[in-house]
C-alpha atoms as a PDB file:
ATOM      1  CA  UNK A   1       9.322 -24.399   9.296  1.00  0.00           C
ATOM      2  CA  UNK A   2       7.248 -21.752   7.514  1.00  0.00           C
ATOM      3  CA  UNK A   3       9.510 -18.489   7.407  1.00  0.00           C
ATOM      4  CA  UNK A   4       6.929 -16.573   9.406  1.00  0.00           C
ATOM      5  CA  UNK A   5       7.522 -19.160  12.389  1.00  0.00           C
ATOM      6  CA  UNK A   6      10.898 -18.559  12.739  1.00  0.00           C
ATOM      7  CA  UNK A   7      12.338 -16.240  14.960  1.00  0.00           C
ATOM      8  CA  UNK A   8      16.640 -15.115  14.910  1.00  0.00           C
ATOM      9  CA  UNK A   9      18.392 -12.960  17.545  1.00  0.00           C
ATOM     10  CA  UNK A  10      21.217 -11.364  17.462  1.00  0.00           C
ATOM     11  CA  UNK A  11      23.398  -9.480  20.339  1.00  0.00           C
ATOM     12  CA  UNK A  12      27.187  -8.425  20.385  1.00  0.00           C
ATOM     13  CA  UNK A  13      29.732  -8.291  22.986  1.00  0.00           C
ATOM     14  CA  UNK A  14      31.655  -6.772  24.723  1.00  0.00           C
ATOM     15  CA  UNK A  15      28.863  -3.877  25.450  1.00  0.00           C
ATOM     16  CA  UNK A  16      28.896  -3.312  28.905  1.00  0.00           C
ATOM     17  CA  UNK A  17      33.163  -3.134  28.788  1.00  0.00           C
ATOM     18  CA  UNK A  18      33.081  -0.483  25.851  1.00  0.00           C
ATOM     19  CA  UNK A  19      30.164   1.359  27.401  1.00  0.00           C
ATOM     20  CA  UNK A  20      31.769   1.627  31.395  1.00  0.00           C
ATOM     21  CA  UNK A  21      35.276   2.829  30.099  1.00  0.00           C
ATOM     22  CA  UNK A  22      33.785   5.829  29.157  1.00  0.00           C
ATOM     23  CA  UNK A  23      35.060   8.892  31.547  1.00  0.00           C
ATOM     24  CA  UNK A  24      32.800  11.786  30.598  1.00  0.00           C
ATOM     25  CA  UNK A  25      29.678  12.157  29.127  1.00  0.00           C
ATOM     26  CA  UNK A  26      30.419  12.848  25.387  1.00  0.00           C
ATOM     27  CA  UNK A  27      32.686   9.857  25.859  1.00  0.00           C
ATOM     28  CA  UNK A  28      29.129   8.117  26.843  1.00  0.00           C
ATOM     29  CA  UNK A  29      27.250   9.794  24.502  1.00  0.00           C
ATOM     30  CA  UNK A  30      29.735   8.331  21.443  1.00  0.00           C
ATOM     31  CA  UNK A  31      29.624   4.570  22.542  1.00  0.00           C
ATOM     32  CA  UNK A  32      26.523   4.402  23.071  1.00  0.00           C
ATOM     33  CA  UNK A  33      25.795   6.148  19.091  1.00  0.00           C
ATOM     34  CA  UNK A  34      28.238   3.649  18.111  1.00  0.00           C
ATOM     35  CA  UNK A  35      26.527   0.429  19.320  1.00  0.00           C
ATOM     36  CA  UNK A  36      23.280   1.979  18.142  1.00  0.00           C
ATOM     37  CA  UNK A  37      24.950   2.199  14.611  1.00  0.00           C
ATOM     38  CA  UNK A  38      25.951  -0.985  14.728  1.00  0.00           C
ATOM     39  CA  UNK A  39      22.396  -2.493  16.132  1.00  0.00           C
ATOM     40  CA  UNK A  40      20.826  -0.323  13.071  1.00  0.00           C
ATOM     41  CA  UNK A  41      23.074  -1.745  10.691  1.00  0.00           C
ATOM     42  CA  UNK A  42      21.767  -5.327  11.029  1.00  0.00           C
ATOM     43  CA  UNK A  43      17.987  -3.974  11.308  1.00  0.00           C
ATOM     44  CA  UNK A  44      18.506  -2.374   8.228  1.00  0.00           C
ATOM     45  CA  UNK A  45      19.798  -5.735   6.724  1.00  0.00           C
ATOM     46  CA  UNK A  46      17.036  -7.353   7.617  1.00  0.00           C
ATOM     47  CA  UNK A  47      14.989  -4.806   6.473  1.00  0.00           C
ATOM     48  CA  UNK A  48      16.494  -4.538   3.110  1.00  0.00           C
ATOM     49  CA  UNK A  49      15.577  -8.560   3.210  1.00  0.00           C
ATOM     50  CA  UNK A  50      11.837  -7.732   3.615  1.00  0.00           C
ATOM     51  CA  UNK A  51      12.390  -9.847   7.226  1.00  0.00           C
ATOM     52  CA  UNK A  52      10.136  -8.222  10.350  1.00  0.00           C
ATOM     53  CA  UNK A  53      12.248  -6.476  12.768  1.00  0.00           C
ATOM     54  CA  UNK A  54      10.596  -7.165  15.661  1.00  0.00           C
ATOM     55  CA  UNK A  55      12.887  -5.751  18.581  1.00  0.00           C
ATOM     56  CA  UNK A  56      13.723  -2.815  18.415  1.00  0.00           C
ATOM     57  CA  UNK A  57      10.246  -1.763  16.912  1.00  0.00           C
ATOM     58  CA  UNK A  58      11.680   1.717  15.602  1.00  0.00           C
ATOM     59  CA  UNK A  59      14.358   1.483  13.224  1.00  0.00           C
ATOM     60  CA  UNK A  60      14.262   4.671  11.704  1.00  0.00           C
ATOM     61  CA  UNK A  61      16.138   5.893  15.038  1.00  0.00           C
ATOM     62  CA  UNK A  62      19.580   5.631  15.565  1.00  0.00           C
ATOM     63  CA  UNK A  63      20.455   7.007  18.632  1.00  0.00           C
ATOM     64  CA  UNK A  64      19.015   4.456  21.219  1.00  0.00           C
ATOM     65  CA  UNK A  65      18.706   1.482  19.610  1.00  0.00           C
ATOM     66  CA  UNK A  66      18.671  -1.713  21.826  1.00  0.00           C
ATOM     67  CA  UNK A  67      22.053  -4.338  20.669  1.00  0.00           C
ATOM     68  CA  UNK A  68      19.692  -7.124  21.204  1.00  0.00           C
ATOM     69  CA  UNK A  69      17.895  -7.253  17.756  1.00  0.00           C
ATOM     70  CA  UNK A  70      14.946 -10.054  17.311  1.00  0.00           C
ATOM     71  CA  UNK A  71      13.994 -10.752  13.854  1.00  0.00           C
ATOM     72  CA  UNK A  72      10.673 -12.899  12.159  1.00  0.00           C
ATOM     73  CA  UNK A  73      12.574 -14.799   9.956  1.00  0.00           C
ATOM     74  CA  UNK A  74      15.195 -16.650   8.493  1.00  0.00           C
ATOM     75  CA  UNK A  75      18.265 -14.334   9.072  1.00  0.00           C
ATOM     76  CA  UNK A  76      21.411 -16.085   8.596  1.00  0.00           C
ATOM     77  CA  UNK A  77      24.157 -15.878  10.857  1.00  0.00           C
ATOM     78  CA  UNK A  78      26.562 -15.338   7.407  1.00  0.00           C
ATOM     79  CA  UNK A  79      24.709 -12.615   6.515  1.00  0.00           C
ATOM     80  CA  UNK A  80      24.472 -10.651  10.522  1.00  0.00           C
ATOM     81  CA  UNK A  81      27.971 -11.423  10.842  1.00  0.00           C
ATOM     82  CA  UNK A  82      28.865  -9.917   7.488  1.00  0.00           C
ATOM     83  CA  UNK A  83      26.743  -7.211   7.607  1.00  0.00           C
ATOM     84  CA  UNK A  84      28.138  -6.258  11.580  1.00  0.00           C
ATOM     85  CA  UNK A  85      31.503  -6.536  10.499  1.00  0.00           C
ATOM     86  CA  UNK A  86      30.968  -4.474   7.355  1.00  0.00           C
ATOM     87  CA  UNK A  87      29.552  -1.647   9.453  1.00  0.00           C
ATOM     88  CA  UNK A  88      32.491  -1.795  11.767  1.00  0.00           C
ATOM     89  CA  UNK A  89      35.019  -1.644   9.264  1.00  0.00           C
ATOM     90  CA  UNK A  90      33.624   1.397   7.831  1.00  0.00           C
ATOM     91  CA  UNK A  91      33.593   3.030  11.131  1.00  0.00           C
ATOM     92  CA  UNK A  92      37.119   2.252  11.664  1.00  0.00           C
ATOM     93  CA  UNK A  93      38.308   3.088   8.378  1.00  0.00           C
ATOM     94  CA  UNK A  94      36.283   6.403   9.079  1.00  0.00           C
ATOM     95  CA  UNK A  95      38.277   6.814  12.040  1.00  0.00           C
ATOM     96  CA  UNK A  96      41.696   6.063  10.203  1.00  0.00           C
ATOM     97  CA  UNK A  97      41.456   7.972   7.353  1.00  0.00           C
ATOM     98  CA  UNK A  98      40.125  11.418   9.430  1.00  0.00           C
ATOM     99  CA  UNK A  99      42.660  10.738  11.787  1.00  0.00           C
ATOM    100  CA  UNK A 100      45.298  10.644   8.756  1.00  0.00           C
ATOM    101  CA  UNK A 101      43.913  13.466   6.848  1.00  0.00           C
ATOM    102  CA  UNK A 102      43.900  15.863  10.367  1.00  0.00           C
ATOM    103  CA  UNK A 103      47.832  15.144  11.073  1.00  0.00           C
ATOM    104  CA  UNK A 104      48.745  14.950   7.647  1.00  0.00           C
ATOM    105  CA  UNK A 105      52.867  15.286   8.462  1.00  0.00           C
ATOM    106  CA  UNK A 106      52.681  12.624  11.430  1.00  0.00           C
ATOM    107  CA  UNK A 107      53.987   9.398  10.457  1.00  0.00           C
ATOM    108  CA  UNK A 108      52.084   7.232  11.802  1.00  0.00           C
ATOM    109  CA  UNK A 109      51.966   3.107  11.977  1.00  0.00           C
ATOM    110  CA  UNK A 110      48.639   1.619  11.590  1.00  0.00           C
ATOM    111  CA  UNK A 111      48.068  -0.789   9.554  1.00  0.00           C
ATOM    112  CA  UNK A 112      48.360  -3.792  11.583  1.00  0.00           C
ATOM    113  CA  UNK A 113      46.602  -2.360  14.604  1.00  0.00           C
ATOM    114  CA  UNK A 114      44.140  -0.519  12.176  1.00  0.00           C
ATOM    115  CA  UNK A 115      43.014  -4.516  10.904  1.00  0.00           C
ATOM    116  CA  UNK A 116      43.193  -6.030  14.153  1.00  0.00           C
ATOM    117  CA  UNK A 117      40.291  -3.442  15.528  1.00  0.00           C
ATOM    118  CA  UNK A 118      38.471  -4.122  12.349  1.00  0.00           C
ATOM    119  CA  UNK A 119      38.949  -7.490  12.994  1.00  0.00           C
ATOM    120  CA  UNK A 120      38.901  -8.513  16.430  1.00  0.00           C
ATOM    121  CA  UNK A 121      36.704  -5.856  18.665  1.00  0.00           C
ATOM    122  CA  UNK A 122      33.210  -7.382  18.539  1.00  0.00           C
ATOM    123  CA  UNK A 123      31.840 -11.108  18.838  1.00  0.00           C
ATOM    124  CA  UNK A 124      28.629 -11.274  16.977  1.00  0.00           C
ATOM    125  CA  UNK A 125      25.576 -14.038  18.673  1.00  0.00           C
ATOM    126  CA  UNK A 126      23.345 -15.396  16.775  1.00  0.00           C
ATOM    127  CA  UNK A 127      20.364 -17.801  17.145  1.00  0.00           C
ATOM    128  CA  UNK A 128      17.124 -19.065  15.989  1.00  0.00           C
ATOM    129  CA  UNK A 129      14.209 -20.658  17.104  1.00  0.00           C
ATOM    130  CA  UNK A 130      14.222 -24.706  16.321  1.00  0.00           C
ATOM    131  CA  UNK A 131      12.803 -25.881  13.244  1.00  0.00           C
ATOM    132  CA  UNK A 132      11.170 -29.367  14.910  1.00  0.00           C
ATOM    133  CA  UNK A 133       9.255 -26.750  17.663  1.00  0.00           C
ATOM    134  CA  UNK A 134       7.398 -24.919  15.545  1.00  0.00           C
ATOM    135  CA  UNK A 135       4.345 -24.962  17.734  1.00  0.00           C
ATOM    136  CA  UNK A 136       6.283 -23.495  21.101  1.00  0.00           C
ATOM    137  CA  UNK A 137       4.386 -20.707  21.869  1.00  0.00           C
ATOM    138  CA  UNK A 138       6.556 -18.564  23.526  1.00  0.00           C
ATOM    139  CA  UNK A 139       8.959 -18.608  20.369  1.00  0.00           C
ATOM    140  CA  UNK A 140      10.786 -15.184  21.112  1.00  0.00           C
ATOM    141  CA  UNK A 141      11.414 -16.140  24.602  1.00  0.00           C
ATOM    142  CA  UNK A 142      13.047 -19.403  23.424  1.00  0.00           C
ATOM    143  CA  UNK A 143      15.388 -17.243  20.914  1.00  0.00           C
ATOM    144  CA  UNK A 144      16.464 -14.986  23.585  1.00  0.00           C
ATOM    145  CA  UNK A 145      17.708 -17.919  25.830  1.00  0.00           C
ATOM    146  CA  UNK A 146      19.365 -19.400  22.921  1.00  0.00           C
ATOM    147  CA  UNK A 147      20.866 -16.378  22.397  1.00  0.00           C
ATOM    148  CA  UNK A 148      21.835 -15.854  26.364  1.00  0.00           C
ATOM    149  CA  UNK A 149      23.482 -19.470  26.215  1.00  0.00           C
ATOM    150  CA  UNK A 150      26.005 -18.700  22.779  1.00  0.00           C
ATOM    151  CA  UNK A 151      26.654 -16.108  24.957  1.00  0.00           C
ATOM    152  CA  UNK A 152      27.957 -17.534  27.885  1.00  0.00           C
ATOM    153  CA  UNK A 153      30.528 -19.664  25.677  1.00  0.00           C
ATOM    154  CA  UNK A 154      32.623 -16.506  24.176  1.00  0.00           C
ATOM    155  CA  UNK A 155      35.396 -17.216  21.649  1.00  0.00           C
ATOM    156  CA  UNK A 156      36.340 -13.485  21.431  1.00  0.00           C
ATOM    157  CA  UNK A 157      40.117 -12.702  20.450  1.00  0.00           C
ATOM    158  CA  UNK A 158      41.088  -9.903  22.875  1.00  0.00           C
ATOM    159  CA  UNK A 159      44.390  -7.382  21.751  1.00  0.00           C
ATOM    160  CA  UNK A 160      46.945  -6.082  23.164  1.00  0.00           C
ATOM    161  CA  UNK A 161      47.733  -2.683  22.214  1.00  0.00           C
ATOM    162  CA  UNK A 162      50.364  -0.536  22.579  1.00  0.00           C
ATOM    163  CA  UNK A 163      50.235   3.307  22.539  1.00  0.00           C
ATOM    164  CA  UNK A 164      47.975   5.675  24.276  1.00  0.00           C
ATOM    165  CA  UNK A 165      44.675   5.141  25.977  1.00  0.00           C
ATOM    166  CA  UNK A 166      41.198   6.133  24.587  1.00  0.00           C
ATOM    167  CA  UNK A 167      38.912   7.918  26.412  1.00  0.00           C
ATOM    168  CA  UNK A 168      36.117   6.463  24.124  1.00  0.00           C
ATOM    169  CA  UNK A 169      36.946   3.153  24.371  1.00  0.00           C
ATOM    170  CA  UNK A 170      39.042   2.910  27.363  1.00  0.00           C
ATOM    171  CA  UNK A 171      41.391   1.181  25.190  1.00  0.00           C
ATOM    172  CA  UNK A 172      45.129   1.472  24.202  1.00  0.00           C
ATOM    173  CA  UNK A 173      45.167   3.601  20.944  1.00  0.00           C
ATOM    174  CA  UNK A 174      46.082   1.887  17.678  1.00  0.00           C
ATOM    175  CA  UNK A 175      47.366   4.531  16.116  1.00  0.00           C
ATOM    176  CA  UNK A 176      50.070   6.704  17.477  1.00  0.00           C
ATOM    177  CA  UNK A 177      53.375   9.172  15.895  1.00  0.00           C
ATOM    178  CA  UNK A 178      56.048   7.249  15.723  1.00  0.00           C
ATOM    179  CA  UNK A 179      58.633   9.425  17.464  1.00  0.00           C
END
């Protein structure tokens, strides 16, 4: 299949759960800048591929940016996954290491939780059009419900935390003074 016949989507979970624990509106306003970071992350790795981002059509705007993400091309599942993950990380590390640097004389334990967030908070779907239908011609629809059925069989690794609760995320802190 000819690399301008192929169509990928990607999507991430748990959206709606990180987006309804939010209890005020700057609460809102931060998960919904942090999915759109995250969305914008893998549109700029396609980008940076020379692939066609083809949903969302802007990608020069963060806040706003739709966590379904349909690409013209061959984007491999390696490489979303990677590049998701990558974004994450940095996000929590941002998180950690402000956190840290604010409370400088609070001992605090992170590390484990601090890698299982890093780790464990997202499930990344991918999918792509078939090779052997190359002449469908409603090729985007038949990525999205690809995508729609990998999502309806979730592997996702849920935590239990311990500490307090997040107003952000709704869930238990990972980070907390050991007193």
């Amino acid at each position: 299949m000819s690399i301008d016949r192929m169509y990928t989507a990607i999507t991430f979970a748990p959206v709606q759960g990180f987006i309804e624990k939010s209890r005020k509106l700057r609460d809102l306003y931060g998960s919904s800048f942090i999915l759109s970071y995250l969305a914008r992350a893998l549109c700029n790795r396609a980008d940076a591929m020379d692939l066609k981002v083809v949903s969302p059509a802007i990608i020069n705007v963060t806040q706003g940016t739709p966590n379904q993400i349909i690409i013209q091309g061959d984007f491999a599942k390696a490489d979303a996954e990677e590049e998701f993950r990558k974004a994450w990380k940095n996000l929590v590390e941002c998180c950690r290491t402000t956190i840290q640097s604010k409370l400088p004389d609070e001992p605090y334990t992170w590390q484990r939780a601090w890698n299982l967030c890093g780790e464990h908070t997202w499930e990344l779907f991918w999918a792509q059009t078939d090779p052997k239908d190359a002449r469908n011609p409603d090729r985007i629809g038949d990525v999205r419900r690809r995508l729609n059925e990998r999502k309806r069989s979730r592997a996702w690794t849920g935590i239990n935390w311990s500490g307090e609760s997040s107003t952000l995320s709704g869930a238990d802190a990972i980070a907390w003074p050991q007193w």
